[in-house]
PDB file of N, CA and C in Angstrom:
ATOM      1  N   UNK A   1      12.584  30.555   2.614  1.00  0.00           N
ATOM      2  CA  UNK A   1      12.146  29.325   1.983  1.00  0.00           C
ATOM      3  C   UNK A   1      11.905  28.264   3.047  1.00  0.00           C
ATOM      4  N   UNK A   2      11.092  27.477   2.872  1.00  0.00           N
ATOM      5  CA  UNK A   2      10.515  26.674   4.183  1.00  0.00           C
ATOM      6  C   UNK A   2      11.766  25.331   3.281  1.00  0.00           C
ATOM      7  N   UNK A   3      12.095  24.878   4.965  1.00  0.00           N
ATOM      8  CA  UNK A   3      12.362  23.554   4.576  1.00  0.00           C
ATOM      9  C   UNK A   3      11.163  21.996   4.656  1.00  0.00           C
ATOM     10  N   UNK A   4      11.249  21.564   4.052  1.00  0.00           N
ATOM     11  CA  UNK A   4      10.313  20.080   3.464  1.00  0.00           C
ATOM     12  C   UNK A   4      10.494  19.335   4.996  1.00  0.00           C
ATOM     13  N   UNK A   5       9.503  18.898   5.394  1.00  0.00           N
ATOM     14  CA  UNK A   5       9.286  18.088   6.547  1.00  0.00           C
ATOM     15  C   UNK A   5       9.949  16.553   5.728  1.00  0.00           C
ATOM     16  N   UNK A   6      10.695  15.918   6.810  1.00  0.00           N
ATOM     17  CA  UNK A   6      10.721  14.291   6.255  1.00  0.00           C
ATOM     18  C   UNK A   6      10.160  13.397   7.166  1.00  0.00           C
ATOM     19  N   UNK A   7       9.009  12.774   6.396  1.00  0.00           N
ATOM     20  CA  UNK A   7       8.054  11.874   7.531  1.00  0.00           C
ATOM     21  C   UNK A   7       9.014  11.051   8.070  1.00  0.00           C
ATOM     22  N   UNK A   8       8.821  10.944   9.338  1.00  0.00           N
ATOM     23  CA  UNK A   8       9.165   9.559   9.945  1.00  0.00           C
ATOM     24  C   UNK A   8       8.634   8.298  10.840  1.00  0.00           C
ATOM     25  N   UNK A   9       8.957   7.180  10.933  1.00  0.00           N
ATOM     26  CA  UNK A   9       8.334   6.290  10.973  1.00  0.00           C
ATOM     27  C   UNK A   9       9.275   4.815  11.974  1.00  0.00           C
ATOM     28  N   UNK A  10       8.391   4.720  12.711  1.00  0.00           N
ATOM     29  CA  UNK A  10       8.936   3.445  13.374  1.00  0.00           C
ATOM     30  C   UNK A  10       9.400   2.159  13.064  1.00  0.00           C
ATOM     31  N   UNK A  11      10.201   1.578  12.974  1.00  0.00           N
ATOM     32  CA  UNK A  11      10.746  -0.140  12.671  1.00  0.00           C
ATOM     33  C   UNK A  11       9.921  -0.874  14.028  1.00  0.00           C
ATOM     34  N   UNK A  12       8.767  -1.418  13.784  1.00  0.00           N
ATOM     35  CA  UNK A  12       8.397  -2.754  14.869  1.00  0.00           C
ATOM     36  C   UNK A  12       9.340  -3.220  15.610  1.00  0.00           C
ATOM     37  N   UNK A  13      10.489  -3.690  14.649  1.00  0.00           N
ATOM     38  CA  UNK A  13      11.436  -4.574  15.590  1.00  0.00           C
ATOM     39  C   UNK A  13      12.583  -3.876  16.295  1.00  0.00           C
ATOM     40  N   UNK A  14      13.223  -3.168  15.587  1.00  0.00           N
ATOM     41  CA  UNK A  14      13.875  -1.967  16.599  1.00  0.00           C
ATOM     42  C   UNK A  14      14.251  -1.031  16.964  1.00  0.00           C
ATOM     43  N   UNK A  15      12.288  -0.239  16.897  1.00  0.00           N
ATOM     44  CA  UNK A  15      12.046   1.084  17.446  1.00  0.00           C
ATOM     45  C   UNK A  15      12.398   2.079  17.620  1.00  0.00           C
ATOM     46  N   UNK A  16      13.752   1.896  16.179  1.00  0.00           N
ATOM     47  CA  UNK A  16      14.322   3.123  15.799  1.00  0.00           C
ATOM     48  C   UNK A  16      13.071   3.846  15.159  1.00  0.00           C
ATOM     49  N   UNK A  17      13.231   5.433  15.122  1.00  0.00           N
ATOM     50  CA  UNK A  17      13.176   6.315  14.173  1.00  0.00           C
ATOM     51  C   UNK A  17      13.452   6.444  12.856  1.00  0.00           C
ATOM     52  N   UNK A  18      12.998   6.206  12.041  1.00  0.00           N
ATOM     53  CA  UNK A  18      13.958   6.127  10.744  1.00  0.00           C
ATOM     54  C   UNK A  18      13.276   6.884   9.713  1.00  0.00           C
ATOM     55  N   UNK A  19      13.421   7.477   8.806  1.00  0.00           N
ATOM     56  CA  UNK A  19      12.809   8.453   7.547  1.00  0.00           C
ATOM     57  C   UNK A  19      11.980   7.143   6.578  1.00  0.00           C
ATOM     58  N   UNK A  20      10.741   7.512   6.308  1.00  0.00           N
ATOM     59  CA  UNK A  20       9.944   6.590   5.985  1.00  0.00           C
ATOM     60  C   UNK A  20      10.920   5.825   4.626  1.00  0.00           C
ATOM     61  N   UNK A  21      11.357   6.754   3.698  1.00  0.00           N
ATOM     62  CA  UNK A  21      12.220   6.010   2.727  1.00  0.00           C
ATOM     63  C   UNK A  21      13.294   4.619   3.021  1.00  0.00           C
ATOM     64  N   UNK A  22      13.906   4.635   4.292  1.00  0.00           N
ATOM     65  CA  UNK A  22      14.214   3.409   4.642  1.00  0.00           C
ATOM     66  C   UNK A  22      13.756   2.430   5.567  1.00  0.00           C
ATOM     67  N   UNK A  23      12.242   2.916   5.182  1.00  0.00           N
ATOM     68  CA  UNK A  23      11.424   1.463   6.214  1.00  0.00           C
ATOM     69  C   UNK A  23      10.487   0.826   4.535  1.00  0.00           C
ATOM     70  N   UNK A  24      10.585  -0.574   4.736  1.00  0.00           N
ATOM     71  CA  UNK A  24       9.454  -1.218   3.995  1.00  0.00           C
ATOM     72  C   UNK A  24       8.036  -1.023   4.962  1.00  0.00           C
ATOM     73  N   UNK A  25       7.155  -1.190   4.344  1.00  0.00           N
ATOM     74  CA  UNK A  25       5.694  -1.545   4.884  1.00  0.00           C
ATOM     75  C   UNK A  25       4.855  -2.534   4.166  1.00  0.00           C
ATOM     76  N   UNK A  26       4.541  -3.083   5.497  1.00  0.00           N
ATOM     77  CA  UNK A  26       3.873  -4.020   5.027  1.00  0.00           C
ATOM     78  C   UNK A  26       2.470  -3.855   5.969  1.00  0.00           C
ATOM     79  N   UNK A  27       1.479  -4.371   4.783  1.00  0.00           N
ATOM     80  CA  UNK A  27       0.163  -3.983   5.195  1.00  0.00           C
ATOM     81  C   UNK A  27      -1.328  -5.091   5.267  1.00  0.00           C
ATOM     82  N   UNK A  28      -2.070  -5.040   6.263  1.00  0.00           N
ATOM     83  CA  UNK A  28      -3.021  -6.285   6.185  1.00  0.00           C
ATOM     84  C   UNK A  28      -4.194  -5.319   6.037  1.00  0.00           C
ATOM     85  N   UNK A  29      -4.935  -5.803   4.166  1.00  0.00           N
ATOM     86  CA  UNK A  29      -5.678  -4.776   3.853  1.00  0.00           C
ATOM     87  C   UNK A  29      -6.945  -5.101   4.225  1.00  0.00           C
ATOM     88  N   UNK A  30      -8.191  -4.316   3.921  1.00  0.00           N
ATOM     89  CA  UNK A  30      -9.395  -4.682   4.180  1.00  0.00           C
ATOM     90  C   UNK A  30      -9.948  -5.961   4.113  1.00  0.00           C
ATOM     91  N   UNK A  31      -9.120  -6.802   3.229  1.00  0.00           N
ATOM     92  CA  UNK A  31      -9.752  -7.809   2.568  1.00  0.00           C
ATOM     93  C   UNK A  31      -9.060  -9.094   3.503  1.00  0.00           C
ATOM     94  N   UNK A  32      -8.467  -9.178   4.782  1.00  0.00           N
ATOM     95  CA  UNK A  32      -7.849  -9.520   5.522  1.00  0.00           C
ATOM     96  C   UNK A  32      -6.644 -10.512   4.798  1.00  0.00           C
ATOM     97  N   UNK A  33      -5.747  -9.861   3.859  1.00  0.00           N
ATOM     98  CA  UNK A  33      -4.873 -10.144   2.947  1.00  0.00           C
ATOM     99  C   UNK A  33      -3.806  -9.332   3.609  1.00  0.00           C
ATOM    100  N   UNK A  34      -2.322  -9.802   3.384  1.00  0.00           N
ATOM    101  CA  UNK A  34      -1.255  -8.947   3.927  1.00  0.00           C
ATOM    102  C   UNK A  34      -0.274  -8.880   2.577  1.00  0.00           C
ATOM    103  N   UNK A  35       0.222  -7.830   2.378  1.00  0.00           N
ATOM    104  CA  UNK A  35       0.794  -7.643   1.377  1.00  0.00           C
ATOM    105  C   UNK A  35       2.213  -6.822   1.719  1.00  0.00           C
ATOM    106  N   UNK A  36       2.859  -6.515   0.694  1.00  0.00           N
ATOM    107  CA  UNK A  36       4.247  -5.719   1.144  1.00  0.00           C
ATOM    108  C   UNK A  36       3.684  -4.708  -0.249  1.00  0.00           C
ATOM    109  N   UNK A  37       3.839  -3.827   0.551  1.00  0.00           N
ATOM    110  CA  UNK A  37       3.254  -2.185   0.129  1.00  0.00           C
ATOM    111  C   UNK A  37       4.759  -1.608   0.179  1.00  0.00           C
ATOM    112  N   UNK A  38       5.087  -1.206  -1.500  1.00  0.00           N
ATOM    113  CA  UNK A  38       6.196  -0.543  -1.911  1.00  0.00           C
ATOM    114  C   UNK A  38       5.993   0.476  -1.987  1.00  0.00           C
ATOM    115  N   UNK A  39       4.603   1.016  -2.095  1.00  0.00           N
ATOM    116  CA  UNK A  39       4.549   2.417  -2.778  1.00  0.00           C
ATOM    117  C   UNK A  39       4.163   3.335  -1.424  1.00  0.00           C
ATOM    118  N   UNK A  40       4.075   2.347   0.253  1.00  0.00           N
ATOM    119  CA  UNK A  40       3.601   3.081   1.331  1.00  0.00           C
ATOM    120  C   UNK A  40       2.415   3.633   0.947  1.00  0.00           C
ATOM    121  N   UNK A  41       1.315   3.685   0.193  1.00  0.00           N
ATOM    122  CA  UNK A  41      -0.091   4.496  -0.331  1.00  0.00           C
ATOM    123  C   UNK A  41      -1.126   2.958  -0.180  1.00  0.00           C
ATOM    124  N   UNK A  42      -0.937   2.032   0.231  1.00  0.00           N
ATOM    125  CA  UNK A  42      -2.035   0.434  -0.014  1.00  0.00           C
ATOM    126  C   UNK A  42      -2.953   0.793   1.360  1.00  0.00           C
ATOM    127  N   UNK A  43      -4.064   1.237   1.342  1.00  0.00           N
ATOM    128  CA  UNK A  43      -5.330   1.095   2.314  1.00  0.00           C
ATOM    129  C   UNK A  43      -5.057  -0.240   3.236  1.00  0.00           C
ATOM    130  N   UNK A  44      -4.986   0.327   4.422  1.00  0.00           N
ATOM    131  CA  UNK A  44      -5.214  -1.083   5.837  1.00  0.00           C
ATOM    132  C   UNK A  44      -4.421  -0.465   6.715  1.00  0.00           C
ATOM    133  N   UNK A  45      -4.216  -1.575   7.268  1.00  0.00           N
ATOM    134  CA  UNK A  45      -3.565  -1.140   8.627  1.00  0.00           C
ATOM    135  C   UNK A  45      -2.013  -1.798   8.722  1.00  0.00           C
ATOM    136  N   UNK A  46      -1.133  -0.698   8.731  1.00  0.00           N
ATOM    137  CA  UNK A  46       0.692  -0.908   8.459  1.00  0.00           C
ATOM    138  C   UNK A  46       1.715  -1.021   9.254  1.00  0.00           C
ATOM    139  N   UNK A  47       2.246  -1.757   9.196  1.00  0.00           N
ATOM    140  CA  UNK A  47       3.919  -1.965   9.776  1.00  0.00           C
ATOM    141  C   UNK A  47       4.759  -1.389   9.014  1.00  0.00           C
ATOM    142  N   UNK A  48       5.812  -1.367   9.883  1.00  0.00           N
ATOM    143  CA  UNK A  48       6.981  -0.354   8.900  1.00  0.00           C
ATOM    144  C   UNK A  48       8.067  -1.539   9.758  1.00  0.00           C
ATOM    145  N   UNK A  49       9.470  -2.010   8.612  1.00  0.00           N
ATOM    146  CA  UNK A  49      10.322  -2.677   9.119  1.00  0.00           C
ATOM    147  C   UNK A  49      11.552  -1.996   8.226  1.00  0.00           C
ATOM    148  N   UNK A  50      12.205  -1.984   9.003  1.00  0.00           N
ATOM    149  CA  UNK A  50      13.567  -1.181   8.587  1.00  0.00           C
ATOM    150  C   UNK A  50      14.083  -2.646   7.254  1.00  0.00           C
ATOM    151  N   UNK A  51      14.848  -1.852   6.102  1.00  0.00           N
ATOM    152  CA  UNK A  51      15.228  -2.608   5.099  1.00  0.00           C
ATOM    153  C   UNK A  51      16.950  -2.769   5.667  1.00  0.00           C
ATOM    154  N   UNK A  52      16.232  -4.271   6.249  1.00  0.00           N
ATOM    155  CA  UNK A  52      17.697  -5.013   6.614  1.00  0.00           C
ATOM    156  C   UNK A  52      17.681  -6.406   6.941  1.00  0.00           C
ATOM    157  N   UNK A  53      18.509  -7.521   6.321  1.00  0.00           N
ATOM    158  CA  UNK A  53      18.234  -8.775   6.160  1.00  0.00           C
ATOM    159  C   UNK A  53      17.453  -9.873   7.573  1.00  0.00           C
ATOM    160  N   UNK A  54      18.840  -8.749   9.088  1.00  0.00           N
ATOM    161  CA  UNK A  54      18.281  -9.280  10.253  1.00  0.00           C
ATOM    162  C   UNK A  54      17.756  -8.705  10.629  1.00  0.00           C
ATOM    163  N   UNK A  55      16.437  -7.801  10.275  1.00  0.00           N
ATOM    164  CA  UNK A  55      15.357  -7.102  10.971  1.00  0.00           C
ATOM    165  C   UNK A  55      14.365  -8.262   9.997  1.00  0.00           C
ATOM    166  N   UNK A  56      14.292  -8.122   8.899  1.00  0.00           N
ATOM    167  CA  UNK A  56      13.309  -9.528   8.909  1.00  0.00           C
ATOM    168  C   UNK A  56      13.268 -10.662   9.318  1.00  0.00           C
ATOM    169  N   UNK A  57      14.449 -11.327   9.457  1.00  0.00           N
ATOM    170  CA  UNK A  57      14.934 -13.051  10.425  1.00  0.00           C
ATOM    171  C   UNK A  57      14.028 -12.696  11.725  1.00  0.00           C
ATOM    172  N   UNK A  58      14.298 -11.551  12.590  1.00  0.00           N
ATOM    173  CA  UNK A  58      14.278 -11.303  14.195  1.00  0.00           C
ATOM    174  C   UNK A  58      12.084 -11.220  13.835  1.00  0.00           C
ATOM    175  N   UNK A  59      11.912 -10.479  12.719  1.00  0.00           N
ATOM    176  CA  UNK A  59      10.001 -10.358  12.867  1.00  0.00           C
ATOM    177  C   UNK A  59      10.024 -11.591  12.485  1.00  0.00           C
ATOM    178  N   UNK A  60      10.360 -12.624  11.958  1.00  0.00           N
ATOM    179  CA  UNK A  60      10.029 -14.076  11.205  1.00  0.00           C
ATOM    180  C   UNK A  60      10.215 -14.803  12.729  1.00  0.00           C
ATOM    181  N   UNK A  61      11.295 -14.807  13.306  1.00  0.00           N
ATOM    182  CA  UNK A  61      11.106 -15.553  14.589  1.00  0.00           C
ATOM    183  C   UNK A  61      10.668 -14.881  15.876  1.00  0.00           C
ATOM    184  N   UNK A  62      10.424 -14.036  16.006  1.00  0.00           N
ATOM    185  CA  UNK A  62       9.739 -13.081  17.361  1.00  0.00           C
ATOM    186  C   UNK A  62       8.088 -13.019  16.607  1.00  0.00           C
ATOM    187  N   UNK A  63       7.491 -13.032  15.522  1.00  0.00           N
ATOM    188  CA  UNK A  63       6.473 -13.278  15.242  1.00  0.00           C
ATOM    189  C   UNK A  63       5.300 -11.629  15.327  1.00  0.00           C
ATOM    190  N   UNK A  64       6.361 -11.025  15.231  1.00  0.00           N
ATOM    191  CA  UNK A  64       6.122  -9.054  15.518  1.00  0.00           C
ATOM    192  C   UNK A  64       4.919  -8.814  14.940  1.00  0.00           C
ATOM    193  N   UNK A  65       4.951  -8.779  13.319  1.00  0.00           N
ATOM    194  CA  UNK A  65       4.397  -8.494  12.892  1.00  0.00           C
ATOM    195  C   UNK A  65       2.723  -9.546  12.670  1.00  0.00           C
ATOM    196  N   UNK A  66       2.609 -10.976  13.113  1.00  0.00           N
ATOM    197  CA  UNK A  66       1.202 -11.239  13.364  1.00  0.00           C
ATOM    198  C   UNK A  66       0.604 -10.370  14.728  1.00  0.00           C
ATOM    199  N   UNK A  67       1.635 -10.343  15.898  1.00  0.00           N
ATOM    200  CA  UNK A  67       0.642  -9.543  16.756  1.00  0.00           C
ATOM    201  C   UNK A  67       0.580  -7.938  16.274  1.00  0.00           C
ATOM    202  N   UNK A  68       1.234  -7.413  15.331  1.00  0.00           N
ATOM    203  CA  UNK A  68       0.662  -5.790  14.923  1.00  0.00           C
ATOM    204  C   UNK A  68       0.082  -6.083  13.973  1.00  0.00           C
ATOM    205  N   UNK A  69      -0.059  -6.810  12.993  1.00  0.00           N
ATOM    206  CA  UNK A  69      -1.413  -6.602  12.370  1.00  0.00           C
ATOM    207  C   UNK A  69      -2.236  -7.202  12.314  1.00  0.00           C
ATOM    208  N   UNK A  70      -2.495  -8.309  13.629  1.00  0.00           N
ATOM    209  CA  UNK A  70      -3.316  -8.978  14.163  1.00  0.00           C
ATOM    210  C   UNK A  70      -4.172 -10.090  13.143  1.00  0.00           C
ATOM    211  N   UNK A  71      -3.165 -10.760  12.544  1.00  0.00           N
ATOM    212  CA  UNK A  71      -3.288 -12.031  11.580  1.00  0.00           C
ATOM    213  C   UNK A  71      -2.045 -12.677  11.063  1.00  0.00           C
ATOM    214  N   UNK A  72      -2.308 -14.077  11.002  1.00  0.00           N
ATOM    215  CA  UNK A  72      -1.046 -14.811  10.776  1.00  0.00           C
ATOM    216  C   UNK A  72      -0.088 -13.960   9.386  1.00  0.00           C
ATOM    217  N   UNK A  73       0.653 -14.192   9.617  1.00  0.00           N
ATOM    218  CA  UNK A  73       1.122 -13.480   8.503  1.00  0.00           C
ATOM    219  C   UNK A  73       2.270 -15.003   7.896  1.00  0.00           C
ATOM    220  N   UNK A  74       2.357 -15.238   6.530  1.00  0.00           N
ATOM    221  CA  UNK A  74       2.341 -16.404   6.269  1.00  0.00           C
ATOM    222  C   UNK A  74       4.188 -16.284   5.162  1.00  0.00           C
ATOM    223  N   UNK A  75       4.916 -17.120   5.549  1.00  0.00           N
ATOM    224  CA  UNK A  75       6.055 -17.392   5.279  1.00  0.00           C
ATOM    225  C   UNK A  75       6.214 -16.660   3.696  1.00  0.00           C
ATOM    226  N   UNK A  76       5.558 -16.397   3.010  1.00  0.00           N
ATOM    227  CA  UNK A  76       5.466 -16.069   1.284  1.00  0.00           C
ATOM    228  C   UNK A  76       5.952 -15.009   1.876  1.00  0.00           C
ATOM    229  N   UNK A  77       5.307 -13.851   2.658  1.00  0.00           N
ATOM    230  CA  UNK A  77       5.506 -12.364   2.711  1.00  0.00           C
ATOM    231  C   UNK A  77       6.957 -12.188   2.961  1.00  0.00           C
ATOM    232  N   UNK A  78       7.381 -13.233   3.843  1.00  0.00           N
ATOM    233  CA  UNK A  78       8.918 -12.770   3.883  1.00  0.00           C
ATOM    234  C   UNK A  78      10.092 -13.176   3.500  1.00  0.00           C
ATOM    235  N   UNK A  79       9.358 -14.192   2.434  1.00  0.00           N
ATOM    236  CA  UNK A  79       9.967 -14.075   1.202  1.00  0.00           C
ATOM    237  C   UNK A  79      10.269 -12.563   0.087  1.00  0.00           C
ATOM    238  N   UNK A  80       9.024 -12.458   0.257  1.00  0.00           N
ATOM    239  CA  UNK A  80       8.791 -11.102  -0.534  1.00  0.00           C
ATOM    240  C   UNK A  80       9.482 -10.196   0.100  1.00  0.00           C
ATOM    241  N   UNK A  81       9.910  -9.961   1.233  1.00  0.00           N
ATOM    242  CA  UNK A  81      10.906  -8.996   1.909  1.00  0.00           C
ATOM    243  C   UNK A  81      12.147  -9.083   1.480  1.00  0.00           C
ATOM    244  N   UNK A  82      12.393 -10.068   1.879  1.00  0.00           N
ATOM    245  CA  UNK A  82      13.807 -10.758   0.959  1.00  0.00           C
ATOM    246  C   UNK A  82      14.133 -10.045  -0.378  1.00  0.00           C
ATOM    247  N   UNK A  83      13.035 -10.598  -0.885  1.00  0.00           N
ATOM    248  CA  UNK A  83      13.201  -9.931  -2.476  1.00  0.00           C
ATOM    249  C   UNK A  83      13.159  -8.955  -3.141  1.00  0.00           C
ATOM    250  N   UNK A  84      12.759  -7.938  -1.823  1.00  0.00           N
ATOM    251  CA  UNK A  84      12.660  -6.066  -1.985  1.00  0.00           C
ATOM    252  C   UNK A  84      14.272  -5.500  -1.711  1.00  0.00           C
ATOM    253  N   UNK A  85      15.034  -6.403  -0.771  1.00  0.00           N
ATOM    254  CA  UNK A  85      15.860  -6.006  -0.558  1.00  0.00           C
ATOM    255  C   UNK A  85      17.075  -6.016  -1.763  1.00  0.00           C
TER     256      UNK A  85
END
């Protein structure tokens, strides 16, 4: 019996390894809109941040995630992080 691959996926902020199930993503879609993608399936181009209160504080003040998805990314979204957690 084959065993099931478990994707894995990088945290921006600290470049752990982690199994995609405990990274959020967040994504700046075609429409140069950034959103927090729960379902990991939202078209654009993605960050993955580990689900933990000071991995979002450290991208909110190190500013990580405007230079990876190369647009301001605007105080609401991490709110919305907040609120996934």
């Amino acid at each position: 019996m084959k065993v099931k691959k478990i994707p894995m996926r990088s945290c921006v902020v600290t470049r752990e390894k982690l199994p995609k199930q405990e990274l959020i993503r967040v994504v700046r879609t075609p429409e140069q809109d950034v959103i927090v993608d729960v379902t990991g399936k939202a078209n654009g181009r993605g960050a993955y941040l580990k689900k933990d209160l000071e991995v979002f504080e450290k991208a909110k003040k190190s500013k990580v995630l405007d230079k990876i998805l190369e647009i301001d990314v605007k105080d609401e979204i991490y709110e919305k992080l907040k609120e996934t957690l």
